[in-house]
N, C-alpha and C. Protein backbone atom coordinates (compact mmCIF):
# COMPACT_ATOMS: atom_id res chain seq x y z
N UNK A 1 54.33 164.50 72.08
CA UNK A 1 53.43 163.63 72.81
C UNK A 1 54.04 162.23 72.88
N UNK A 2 53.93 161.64 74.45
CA UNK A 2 54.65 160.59 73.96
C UNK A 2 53.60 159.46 73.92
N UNK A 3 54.05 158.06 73.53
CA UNK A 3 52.84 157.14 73.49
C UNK A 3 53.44 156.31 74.52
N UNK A 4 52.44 155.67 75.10
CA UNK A 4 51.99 154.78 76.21
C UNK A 4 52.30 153.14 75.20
N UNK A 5 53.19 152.27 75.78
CA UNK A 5 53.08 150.78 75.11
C UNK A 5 51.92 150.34 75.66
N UNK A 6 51.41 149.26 74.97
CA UNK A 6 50.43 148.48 75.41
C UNK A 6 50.82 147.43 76.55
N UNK A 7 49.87 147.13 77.52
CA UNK A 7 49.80 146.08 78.07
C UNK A 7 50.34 144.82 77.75
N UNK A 8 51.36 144.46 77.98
CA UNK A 8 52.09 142.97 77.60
C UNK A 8 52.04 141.75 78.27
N UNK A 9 51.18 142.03 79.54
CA UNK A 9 51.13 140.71 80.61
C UNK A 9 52.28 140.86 81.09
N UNK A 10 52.10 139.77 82.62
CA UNK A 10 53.69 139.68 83.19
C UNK A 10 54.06 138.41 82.18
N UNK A 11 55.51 137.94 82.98
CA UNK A 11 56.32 136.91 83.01
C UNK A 11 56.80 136.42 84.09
N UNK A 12 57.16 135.25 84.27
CA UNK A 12 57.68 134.44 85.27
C UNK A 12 58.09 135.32 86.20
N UNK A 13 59.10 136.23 85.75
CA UNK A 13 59.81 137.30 87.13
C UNK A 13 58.73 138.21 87.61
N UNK A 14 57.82 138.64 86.93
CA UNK A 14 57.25 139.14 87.46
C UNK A 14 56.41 138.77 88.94
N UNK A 15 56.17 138.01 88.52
CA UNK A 15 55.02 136.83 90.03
C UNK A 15 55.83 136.89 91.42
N UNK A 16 55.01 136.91 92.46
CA UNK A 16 55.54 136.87 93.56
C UNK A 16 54.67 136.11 94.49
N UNK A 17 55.17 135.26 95.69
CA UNK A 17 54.07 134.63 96.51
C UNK A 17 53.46 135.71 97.07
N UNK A 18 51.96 135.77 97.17
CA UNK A 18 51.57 136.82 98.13
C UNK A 18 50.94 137.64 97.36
N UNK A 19 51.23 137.78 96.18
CA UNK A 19 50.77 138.74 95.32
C UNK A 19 49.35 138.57 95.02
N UNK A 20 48.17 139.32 95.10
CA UNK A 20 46.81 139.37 94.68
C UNK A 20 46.79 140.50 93.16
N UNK A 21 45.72 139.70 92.55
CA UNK A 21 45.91 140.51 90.97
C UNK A 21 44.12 140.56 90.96
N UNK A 22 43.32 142.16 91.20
CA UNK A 22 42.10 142.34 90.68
C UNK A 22 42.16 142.00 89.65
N UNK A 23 41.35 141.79 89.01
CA UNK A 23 41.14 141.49 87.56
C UNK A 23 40.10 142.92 86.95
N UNK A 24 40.81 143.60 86.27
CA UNK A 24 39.73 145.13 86.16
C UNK A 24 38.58 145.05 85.42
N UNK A 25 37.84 143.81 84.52
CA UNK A 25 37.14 143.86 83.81
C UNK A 25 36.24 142.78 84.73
N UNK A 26 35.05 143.71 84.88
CA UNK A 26 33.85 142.31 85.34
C UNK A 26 33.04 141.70 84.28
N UNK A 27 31.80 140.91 84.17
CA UNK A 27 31.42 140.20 83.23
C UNK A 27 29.81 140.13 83.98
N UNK A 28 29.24 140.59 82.72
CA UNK A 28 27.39 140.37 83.49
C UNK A 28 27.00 139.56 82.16
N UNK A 29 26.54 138.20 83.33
CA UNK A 29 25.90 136.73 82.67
C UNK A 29 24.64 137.17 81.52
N UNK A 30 24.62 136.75 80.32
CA UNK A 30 23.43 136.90 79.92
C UNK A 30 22.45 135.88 79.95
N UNK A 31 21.43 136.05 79.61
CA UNK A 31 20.06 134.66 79.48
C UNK A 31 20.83 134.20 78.09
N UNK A 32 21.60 134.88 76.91
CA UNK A 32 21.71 134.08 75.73
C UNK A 32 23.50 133.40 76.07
N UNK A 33 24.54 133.85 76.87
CA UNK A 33 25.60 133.14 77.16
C UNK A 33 25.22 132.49 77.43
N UNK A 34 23.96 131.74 78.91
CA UNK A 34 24.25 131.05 79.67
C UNK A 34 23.57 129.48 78.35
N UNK A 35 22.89 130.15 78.04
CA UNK A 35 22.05 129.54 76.82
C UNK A 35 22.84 128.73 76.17
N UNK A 36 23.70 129.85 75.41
CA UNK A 36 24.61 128.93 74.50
C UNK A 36 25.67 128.21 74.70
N UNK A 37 26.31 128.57 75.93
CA UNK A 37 27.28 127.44 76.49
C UNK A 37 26.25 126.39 76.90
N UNK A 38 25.41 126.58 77.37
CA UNK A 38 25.06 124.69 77.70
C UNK A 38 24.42 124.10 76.39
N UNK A 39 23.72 124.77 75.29
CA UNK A 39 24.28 123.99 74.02
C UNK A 39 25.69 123.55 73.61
N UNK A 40 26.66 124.21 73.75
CA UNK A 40 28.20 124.11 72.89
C UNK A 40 28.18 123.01 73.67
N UNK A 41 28.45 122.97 75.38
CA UNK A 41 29.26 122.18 76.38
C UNK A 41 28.12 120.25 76.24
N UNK A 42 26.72 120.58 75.35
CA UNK A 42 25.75 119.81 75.33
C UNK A 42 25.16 119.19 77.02
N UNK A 43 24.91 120.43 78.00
CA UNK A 43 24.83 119.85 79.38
C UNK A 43 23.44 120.73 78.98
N UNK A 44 22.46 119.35 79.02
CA UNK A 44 21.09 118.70 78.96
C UNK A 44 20.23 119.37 80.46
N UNK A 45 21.15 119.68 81.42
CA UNK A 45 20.34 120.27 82.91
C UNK A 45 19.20 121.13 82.14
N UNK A 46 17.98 121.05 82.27
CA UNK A 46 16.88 122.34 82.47
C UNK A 46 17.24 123.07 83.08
N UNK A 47 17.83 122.71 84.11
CA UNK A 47 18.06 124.13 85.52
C UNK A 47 18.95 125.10 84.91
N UNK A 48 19.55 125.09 83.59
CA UNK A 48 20.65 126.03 82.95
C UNK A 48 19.62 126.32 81.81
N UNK A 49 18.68 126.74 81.05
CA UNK A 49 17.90 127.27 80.06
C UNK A 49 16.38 126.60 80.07
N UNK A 50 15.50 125.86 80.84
CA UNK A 50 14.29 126.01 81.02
C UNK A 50 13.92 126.87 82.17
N UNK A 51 12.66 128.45 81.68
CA UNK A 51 12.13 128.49 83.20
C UNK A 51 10.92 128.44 83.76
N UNK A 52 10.59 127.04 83.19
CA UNK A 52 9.60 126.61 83.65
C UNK A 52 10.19 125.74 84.62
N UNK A 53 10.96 124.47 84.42
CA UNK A 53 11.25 123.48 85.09
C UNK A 53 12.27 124.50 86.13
N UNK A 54 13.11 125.29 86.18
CA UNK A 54 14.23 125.74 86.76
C UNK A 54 12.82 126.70 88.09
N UNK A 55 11.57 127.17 87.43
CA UNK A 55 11.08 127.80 88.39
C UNK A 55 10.65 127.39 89.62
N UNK A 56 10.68 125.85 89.34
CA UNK A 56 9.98 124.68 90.48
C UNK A 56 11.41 124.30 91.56
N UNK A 57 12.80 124.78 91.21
CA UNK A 57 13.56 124.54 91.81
C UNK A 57 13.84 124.90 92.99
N UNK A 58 14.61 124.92 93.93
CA UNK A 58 15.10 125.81 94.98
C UNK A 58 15.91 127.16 95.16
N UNK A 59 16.09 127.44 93.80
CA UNK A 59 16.23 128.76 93.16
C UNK A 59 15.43 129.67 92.30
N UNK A 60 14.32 129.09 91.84
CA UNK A 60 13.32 129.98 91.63
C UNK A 60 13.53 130.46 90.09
N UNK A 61 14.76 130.51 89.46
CA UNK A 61 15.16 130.73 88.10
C UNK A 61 16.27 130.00 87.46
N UNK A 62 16.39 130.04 86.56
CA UNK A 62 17.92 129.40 85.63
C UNK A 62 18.98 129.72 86.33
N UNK A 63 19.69 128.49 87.12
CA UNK A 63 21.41 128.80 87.54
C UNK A 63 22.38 128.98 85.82
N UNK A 64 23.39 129.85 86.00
CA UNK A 64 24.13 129.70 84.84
C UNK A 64 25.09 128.39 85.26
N UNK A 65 25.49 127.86 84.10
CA UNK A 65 26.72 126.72 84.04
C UNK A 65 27.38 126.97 84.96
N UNK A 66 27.73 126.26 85.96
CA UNK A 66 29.09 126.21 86.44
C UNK A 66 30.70 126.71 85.83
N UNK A 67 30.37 126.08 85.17
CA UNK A 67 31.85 125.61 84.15
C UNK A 67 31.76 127.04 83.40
N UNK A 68 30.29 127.77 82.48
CA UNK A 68 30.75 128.92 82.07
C UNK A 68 31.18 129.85 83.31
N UNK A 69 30.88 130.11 84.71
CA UNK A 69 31.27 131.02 85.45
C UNK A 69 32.84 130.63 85.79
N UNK A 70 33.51 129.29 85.30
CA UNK A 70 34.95 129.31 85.49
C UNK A 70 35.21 129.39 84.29
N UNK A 71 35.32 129.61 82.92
CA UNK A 71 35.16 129.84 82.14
C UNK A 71 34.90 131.78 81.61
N UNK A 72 34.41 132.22 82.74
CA UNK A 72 34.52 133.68 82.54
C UNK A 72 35.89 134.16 83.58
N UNK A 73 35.87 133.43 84.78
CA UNK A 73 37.29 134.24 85.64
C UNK A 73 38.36 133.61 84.74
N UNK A 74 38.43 132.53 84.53
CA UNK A 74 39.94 131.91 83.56
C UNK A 74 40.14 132.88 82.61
N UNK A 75 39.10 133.78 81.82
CA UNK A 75 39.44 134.62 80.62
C UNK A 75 39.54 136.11 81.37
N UNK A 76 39.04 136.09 82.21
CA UNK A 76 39.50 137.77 83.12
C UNK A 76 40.70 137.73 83.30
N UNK A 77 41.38 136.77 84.03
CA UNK A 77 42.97 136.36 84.58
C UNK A 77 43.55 136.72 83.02
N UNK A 78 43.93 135.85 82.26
CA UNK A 78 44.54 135.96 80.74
C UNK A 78 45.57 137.47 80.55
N UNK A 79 45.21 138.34 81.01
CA UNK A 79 45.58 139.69 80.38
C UNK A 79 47.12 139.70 81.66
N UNK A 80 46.47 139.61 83.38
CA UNK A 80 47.54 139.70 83.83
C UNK A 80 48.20 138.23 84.24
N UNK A 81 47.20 137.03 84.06
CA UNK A 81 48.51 136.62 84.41
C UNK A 81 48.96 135.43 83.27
N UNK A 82 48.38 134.89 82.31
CA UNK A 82 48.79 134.03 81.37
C UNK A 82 48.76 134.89 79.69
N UNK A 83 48.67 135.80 79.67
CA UNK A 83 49.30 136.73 78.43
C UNK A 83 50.47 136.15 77.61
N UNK A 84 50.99 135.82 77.92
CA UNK A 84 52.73 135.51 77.48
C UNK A 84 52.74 133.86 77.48
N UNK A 85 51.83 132.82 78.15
CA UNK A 85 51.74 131.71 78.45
C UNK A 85 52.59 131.29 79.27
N UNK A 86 53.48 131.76 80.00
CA UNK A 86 54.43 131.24 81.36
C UNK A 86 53.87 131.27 82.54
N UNK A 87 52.70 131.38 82.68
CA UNK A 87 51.96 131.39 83.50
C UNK A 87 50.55 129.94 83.29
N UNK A 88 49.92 129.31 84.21
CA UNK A 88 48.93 128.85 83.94
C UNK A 88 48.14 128.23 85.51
N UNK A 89 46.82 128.49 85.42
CA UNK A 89 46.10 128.44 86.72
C UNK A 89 46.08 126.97 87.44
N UNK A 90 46.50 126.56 88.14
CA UNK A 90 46.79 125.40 88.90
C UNK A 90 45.24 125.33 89.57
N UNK A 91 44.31 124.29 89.19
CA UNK A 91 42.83 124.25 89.56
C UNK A 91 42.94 123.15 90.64
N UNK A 92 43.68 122.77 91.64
CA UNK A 92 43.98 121.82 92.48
C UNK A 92 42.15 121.70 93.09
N UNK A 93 41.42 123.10 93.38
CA UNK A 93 40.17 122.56 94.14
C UNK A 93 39.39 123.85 93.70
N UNK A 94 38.12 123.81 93.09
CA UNK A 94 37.61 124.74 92.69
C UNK A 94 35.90 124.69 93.53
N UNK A 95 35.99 125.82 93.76
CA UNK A 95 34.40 125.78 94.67
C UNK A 95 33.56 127.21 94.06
N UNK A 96 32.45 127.23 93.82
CA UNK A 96 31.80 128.05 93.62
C UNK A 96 30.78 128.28 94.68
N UNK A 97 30.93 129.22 95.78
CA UNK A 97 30.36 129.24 96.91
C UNK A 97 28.51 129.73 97.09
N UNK A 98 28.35 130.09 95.74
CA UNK A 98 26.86 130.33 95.73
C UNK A 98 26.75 130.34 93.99
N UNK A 99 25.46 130.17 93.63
CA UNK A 99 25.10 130.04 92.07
C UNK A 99 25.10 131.80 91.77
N UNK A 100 25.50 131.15 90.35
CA UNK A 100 26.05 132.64 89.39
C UNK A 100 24.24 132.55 88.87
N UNK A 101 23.62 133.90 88.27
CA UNK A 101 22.50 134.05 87.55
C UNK A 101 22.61 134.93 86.61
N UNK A 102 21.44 134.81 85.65
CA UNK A 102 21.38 135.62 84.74
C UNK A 102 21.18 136.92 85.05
N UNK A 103 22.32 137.87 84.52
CA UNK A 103 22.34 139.31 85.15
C UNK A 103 23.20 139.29 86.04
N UNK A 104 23.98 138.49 86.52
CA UNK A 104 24.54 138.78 87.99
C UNK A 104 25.87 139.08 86.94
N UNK A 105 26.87 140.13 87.65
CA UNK A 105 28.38 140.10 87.29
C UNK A 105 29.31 139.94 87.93
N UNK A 106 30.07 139.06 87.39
CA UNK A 106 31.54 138.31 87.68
C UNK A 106 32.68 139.33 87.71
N UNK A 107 33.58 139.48 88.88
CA UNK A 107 34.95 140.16 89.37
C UNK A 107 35.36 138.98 89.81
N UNK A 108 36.75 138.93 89.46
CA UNK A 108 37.45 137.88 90.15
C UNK A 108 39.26 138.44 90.26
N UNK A 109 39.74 138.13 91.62
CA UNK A 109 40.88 138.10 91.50
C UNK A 109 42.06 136.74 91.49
N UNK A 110 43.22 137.29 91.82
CA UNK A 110 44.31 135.98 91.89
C UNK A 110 44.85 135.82 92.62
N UNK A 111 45.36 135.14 93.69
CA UNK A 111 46.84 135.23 94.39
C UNK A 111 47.47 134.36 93.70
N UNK A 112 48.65 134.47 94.15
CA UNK A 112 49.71 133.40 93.97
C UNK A 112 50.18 132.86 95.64
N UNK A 113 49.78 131.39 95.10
CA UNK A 113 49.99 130.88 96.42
C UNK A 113 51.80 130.47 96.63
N UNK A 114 52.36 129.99 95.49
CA UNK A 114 53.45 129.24 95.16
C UNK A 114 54.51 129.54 93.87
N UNK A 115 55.29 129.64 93.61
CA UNK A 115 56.15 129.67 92.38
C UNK A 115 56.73 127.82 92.27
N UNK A 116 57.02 127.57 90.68
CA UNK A 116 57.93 126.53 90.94
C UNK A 116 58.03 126.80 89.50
N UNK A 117 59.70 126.83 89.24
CA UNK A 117 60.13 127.37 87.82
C UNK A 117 59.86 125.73 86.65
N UNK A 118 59.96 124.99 87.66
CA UNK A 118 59.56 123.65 86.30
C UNK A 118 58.08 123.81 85.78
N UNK A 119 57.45 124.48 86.65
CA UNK A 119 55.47 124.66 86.32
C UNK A 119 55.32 125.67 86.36
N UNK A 120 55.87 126.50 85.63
CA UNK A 120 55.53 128.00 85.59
C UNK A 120 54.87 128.47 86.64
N UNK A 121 53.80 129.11 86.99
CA UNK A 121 53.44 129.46 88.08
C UNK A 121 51.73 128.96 88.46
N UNK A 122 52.02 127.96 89.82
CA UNK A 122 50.88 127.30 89.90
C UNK A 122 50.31 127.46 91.15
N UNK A 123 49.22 126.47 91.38
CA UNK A 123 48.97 126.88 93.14
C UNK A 123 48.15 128.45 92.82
N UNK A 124 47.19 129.13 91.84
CA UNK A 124 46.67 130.42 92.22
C UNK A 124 45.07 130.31 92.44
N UNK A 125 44.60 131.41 93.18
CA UNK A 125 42.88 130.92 93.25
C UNK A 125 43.09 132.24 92.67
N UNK A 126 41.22 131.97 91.93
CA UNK A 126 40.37 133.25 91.85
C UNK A 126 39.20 132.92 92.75
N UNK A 127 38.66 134.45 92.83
CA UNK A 127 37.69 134.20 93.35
C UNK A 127 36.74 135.18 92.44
């Protein structure tokens, strides 16, 4: 029988412009993540763990953090593309095109927009 190596991440050679990377693991928000990152991060919003005040909003319930929903694709990426650390996500403009909620789950992928061997590999979105 033979054995299978483990997953090692790429490296620099590996990357290519053009290249898109699913990320195979999704992530479903809980009411106690979203909770406890805006204790750790100390962001005071009601609209992230009251739902009383969050019910009077224009969303009707608790948005999760911002920052934890980039905070969950940055740790999806990790496996393929900063594993080895020669890699790292170039955040030039980050948009979150609709609010993340409790229960909702996170997929995100990568491209690579750019290589440049002095910055390891930068210029990538998730989405």
């Amino acid at each position: 029988m033979a054995l299978e190596q483990d997953w090692l991440g790429r490296f620099y050679e590996d990357f290519e412009v053009g290249d898109v990377y699913t990320h195979r693991l999704g992530r479903t928000v809980l009411a106690a993540d979203n909770t406890w990152f805006s204790l750790l991060t100390m962001n005071t919003n009601p609209a992230h763990f009251d739902y009383h005040y969050s019910a009077k909003t224009e969303f009707g319930k608790p948005l999760v953090d911002a920052c934890l929903t980039l905070a969950i694709i940055t740790g999806q990426s990790v496996a393929d593309l900063t594993q080895n650390a020669y890699a790292n996500l170039g955040w030039d403009e980050v948009v979150i095109p609709r609010p993340v909620f409790e229960g909702d789950t996170i997929y995100s992928k990568t491209e690579v927009f750019e290589k440049n061997a002095n910055r390891s590999l930068d210029r990538m979105w998730a989405s």
